[in-house]
PDB file of N, CA and C in Angstrom:
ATOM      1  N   UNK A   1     -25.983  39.434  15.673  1.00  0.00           N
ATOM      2  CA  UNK A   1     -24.712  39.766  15.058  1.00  0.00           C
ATOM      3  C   UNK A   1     -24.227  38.609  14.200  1.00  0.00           C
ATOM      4  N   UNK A   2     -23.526  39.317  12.873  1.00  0.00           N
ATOM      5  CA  UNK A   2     -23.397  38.465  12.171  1.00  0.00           C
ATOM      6  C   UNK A   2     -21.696  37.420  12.787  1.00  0.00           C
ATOM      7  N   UNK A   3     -21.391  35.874  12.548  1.00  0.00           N
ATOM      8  CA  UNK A   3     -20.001  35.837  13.373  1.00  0.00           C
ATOM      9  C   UNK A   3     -19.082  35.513  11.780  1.00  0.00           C
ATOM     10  N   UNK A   4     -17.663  36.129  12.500  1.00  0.00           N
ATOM     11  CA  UNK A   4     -16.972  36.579  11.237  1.00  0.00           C
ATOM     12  C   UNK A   4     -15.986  35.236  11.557  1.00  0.00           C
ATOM     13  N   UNK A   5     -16.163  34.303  11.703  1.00  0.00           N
ATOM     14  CA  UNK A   5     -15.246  32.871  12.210  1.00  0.00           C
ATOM     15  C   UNK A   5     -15.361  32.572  10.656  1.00  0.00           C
ATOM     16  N   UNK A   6     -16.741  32.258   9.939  1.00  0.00           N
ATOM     17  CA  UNK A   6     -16.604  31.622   8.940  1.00  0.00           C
ATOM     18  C   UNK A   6     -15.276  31.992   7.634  1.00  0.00           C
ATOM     19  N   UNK A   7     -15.098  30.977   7.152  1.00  0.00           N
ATOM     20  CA  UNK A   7     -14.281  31.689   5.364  1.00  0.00           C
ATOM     21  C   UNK A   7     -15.404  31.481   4.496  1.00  0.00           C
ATOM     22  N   UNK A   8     -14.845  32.380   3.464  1.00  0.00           N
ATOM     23  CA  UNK A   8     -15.934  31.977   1.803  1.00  0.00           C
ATOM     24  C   UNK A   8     -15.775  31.005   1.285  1.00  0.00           C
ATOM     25  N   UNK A   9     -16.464  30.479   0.273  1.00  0.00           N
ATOM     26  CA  UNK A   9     -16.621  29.448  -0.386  1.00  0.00           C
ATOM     27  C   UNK A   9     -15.682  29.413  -1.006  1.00  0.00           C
ATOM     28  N   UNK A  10     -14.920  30.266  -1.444  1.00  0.00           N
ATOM     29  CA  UNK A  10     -13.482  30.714  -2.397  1.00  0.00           C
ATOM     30  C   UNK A  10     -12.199  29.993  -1.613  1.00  0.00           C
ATOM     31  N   UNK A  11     -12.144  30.223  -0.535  1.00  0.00           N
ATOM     32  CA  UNK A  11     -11.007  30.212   0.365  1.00  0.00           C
ATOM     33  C   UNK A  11     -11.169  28.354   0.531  1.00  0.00           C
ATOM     34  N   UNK A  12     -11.945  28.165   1.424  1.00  0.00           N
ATOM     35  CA  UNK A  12     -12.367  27.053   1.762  1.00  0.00           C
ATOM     36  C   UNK A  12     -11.869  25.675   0.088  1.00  0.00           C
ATOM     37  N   UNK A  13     -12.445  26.228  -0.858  1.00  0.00           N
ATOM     38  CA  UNK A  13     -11.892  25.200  -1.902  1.00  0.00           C
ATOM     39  C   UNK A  13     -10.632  25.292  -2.482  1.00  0.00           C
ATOM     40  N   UNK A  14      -9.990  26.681  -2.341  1.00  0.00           N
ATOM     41  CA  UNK A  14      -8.250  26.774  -2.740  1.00  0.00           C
ATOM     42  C   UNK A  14      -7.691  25.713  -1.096  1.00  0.00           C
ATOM     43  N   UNK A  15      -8.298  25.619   0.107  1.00  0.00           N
ATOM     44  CA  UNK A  15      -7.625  24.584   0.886  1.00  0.00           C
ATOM     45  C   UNK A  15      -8.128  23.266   0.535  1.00  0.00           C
ATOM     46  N   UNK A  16      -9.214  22.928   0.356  1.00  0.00           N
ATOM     47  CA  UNK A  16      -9.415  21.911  -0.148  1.00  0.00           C
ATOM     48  C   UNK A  16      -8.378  21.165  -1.141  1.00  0.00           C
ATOM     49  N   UNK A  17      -8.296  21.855  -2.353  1.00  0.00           N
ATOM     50  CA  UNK A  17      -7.323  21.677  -3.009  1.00  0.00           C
ATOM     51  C   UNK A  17      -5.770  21.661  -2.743  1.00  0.00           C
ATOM     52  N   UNK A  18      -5.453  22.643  -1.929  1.00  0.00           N
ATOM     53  CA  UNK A  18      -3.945  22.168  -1.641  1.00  0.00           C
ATOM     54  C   UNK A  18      -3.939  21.296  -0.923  1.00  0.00           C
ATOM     55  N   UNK A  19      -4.896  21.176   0.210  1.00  0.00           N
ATOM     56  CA  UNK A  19      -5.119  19.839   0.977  1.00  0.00           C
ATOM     57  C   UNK A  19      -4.595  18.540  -0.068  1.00  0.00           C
ATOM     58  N   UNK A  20      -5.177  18.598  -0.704  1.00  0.00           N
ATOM     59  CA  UNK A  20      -5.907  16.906  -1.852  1.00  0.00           C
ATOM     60  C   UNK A  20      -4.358  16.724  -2.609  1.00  0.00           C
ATOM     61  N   UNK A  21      -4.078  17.806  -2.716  1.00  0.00           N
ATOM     62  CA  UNK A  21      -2.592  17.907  -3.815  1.00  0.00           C
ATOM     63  C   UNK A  21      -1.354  17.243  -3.031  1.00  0.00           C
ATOM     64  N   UNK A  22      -1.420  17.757  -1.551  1.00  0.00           N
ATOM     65  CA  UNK A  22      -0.192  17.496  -0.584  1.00  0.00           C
ATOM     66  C   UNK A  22      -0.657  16.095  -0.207  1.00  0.00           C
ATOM     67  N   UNK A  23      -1.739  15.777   0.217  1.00  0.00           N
ATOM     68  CA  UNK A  23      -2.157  14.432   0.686  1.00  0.00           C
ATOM     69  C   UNK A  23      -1.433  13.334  -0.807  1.00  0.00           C
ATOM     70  N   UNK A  24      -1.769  13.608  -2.328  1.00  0.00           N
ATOM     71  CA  UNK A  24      -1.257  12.820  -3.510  1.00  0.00           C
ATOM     72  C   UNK A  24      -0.029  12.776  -3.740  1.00  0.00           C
ATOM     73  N   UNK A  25       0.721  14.105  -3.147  1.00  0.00           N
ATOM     74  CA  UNK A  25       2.137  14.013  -3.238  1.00  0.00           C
ATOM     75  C   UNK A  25       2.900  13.164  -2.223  1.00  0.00           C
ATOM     76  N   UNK A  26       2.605  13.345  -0.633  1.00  0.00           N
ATOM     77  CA  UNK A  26       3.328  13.094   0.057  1.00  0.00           C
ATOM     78  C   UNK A  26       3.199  11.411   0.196  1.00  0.00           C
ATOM     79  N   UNK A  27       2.540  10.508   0.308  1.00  0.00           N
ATOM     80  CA  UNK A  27       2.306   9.118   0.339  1.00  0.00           C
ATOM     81  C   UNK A  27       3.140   8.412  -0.978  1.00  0.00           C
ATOM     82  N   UNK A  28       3.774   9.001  -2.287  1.00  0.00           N
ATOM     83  CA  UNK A  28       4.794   8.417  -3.243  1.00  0.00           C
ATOM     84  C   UNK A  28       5.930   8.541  -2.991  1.00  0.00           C
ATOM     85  N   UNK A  29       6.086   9.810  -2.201  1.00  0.00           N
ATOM     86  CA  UNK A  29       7.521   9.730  -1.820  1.00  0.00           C
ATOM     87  C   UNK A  29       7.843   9.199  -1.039  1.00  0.00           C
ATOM     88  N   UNK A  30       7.094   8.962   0.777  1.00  0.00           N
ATOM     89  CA  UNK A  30       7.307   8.328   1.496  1.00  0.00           C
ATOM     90  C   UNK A  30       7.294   6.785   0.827  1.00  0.00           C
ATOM     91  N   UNK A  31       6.331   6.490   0.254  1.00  0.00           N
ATOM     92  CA  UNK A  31       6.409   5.181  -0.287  1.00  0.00           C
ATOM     93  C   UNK A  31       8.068   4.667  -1.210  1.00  0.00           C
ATOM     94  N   UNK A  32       8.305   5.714  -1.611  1.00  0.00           N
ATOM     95  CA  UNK A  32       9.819   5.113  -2.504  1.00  0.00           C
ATOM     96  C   UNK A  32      11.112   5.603  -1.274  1.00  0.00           C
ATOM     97  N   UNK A  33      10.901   6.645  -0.557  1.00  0.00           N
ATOM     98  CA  UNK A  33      11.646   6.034   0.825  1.00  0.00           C
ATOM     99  C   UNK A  33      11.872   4.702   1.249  1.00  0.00           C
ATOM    100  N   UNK A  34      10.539   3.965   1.441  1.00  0.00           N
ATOM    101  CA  UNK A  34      10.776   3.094   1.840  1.00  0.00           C
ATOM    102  C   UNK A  34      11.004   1.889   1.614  1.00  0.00           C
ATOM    103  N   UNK A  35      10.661   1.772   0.216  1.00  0.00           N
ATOM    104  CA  UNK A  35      11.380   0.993  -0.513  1.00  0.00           C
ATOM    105  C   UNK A  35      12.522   0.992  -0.829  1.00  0.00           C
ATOM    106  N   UNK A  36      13.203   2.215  -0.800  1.00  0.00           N
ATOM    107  CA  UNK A  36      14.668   2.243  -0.868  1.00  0.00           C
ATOM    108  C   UNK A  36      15.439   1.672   0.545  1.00  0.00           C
ATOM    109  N   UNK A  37      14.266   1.890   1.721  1.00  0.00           N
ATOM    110  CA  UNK A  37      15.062   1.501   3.033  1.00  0.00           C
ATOM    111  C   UNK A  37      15.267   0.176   3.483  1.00  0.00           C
ATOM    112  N   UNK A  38      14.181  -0.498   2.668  1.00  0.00           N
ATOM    113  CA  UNK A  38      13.938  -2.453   2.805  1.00  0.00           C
ATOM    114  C   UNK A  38      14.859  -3.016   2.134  1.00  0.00           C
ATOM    115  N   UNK A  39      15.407  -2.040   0.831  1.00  0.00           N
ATOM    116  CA  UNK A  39      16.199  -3.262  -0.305  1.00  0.00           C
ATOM    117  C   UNK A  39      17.719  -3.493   1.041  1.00  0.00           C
ATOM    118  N   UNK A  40      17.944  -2.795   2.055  1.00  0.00           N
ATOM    119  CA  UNK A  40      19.167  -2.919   2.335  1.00  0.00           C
ATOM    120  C   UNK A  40      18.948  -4.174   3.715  1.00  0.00           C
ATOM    121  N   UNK A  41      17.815  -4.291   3.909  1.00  0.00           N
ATOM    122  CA  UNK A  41      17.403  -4.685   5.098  1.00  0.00           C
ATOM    123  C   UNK A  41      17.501  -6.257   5.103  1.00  0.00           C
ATOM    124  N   UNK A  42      18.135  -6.830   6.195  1.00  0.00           N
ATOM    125  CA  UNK A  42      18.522  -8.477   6.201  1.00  0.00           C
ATOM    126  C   UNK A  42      16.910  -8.849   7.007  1.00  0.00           C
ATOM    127  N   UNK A  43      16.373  -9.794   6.448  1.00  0.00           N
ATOM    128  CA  UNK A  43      15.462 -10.372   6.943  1.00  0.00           C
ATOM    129  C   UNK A  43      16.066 -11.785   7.911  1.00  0.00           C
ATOM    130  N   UNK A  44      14.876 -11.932   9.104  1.00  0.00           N
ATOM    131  CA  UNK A  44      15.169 -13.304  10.005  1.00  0.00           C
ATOM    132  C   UNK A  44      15.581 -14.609   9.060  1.00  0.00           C
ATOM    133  N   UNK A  45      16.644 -15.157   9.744  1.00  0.00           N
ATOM    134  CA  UNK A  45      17.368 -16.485   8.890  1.00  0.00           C
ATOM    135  C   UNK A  45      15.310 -17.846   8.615  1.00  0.00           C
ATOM    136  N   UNK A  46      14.163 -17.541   9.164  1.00  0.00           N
ATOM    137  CA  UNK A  46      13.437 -18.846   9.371  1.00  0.00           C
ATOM    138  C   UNK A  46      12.317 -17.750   8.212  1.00  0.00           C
ATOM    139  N   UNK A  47      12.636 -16.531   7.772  1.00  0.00           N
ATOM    140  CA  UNK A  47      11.973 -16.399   6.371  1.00  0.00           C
ATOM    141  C   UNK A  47      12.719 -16.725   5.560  1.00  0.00           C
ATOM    142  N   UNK A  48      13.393 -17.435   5.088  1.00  0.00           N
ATOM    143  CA  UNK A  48      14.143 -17.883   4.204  1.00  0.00           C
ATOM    144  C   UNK A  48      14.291 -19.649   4.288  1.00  0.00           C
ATOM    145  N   UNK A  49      12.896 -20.382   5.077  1.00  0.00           N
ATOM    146  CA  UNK A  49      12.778 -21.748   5.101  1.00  0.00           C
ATOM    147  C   UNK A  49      11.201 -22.205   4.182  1.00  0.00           C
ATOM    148  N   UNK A  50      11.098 -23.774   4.127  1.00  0.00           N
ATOM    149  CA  UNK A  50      10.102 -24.040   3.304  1.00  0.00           C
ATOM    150  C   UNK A  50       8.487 -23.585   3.831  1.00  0.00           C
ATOM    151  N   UNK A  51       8.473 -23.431   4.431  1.00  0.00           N
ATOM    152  CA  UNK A  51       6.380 -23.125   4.694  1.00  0.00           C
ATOM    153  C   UNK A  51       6.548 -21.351   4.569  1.00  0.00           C
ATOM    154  N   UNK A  52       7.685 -20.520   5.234  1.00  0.00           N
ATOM    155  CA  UNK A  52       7.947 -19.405   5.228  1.00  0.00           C
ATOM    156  C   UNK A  52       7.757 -18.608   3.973  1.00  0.00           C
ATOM    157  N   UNK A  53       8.647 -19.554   3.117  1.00  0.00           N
ATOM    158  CA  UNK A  53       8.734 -18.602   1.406  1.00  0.00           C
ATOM    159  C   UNK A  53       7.071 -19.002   0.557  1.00  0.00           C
ATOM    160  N   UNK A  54       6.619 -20.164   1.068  1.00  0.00           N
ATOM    161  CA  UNK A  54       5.297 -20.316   0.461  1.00  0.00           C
ATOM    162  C   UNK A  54       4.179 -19.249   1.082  1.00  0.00           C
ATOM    163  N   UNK A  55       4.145 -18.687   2.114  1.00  0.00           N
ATOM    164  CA  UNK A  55       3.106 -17.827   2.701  1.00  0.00           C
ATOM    165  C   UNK A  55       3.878 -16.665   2.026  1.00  0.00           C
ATOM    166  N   UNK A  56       4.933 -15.488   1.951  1.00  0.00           N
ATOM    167  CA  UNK A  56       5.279 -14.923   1.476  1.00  0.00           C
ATOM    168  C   UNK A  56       5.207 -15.067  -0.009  1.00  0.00           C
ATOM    169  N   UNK A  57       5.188 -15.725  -0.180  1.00  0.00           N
ATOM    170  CA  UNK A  57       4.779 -15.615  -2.174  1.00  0.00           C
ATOM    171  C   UNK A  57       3.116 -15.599  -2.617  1.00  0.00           C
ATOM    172  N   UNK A  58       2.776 -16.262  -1.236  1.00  0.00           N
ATOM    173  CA  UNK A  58       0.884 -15.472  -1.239  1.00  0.00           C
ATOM    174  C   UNK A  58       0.479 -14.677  -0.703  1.00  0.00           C
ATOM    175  N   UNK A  59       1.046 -14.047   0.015  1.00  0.00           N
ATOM    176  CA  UNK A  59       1.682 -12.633   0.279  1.00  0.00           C
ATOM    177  C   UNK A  59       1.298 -11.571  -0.319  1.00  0.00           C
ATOM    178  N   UNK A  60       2.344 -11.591  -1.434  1.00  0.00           N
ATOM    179  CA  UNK A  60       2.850 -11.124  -2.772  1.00  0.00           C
ATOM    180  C   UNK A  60       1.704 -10.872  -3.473  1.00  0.00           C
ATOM    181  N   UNK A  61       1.034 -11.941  -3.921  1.00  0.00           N
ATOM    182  CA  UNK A  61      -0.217 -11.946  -4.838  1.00  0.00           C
ATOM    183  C   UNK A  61      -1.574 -11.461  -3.933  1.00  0.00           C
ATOM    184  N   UNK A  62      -1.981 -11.726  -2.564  1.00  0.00           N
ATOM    185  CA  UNK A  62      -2.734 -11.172  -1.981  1.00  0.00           C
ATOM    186  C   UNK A  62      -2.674  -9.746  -1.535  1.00  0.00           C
ATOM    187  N   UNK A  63      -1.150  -9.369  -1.491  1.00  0.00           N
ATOM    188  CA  UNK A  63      -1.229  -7.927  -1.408  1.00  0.00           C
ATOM    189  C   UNK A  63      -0.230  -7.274  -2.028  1.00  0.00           C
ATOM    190  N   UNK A  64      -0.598  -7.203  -3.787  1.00  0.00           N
ATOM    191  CA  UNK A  64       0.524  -7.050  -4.279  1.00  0.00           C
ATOM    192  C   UNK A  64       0.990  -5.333  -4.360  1.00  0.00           C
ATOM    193  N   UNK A  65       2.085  -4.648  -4.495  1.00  0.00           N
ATOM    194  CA  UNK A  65       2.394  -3.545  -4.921  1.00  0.00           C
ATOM    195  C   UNK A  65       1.761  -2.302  -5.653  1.00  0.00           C
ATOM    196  N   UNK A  66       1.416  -1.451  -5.702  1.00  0.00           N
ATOM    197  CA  UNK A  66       1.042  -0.762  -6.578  1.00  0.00           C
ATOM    198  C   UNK A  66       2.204   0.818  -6.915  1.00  0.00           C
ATOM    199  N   UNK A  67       1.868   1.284  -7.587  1.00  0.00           N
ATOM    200  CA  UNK A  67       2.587   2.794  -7.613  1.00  0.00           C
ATOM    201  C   UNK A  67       2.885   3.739  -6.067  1.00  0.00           C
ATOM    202  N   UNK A  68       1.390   3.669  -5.856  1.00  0.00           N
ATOM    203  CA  UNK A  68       1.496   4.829  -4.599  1.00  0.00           C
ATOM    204  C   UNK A  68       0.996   3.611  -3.619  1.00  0.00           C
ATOM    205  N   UNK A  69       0.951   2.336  -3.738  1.00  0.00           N
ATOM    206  CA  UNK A  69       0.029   1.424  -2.439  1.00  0.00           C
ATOM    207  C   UNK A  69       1.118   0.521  -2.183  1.00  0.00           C
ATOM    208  N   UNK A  70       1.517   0.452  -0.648  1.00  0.00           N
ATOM    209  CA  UNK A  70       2.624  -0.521  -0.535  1.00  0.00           C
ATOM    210  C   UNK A  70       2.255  -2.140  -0.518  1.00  0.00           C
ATOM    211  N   UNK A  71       3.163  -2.840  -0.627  1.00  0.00           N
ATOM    212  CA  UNK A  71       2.557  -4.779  -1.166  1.00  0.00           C
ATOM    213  C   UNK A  71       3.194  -4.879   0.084  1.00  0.00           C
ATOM    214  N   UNK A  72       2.918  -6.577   0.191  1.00  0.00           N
ATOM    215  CA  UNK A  72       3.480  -7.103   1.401  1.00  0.00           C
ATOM    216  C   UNK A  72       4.832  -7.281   1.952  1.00  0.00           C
ATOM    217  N   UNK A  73       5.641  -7.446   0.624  1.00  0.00           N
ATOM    218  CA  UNK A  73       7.255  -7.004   0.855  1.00  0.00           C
ATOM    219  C   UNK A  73       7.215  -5.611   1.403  1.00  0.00           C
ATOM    220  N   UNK A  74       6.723  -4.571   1.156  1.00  0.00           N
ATOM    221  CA  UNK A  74       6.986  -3.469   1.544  1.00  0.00           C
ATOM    222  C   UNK A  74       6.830  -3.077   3.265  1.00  0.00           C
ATOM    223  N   UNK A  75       5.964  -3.691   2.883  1.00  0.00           N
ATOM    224  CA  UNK A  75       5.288  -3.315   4.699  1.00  0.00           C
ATOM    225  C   UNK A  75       5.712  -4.533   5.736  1.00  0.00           C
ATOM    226  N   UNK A  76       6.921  -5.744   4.942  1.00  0.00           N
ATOM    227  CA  UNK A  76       7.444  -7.119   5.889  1.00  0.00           C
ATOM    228  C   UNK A  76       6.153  -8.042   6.590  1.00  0.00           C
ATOM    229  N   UNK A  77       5.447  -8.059   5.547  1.00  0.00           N
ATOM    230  CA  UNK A  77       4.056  -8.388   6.245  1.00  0.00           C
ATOM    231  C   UNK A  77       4.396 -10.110   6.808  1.00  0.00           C
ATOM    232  N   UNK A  78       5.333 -10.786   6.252  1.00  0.00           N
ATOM    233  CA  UNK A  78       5.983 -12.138   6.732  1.00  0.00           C
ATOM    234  C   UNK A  78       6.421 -11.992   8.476  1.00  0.00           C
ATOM    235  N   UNK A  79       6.665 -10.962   8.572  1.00  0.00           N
ATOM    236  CA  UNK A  79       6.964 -10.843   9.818  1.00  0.00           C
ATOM    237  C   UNK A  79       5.833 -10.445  10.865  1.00  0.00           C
ATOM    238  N   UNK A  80       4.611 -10.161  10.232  1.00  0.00           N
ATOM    239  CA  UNK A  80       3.206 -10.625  11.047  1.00  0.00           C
ATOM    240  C   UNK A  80       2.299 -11.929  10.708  1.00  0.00           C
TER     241      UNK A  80
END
């Protein structure tokens, strides 16, 4: 007997595709969420001392920002 579990090749790539579409959409918005949620955010008084702001500004350049990719400000990476 033939088993009727499978979908067609038709079906299977219209999910594929909405898959791929929702996966590109949803990671920019969450991403500008959260950038909107950091600008308000007080950081610890000892990121704001001398060895502190020098690792955070290489930080910056080691993991910088992109459109849809969050940088190290984004993700408070000073605080690991």
């Amino acid at each position: 007997m033939k088993n009727k579990t499978s979908i067609s090749r038709r079906v299977f790539l219209a999910r594929l595709t909405a898959l791929g579409s929702l996966a590109l959409a949803c990671p920019s918005s969450l991403l500008a969420e959260l950038r909107a949620s950091n600008v308000n955010k007080q950081q610890p008084d000892w990121t704001r001392q001398h060895p502190w702001l020098t690792l955070a500004a290489v930080q910056e350049i080691l993991f910088p920002a992109g459109d849809d990719i969050p940088g190290a400000g984004d993700i408070n990476a000073i605080n690991y």
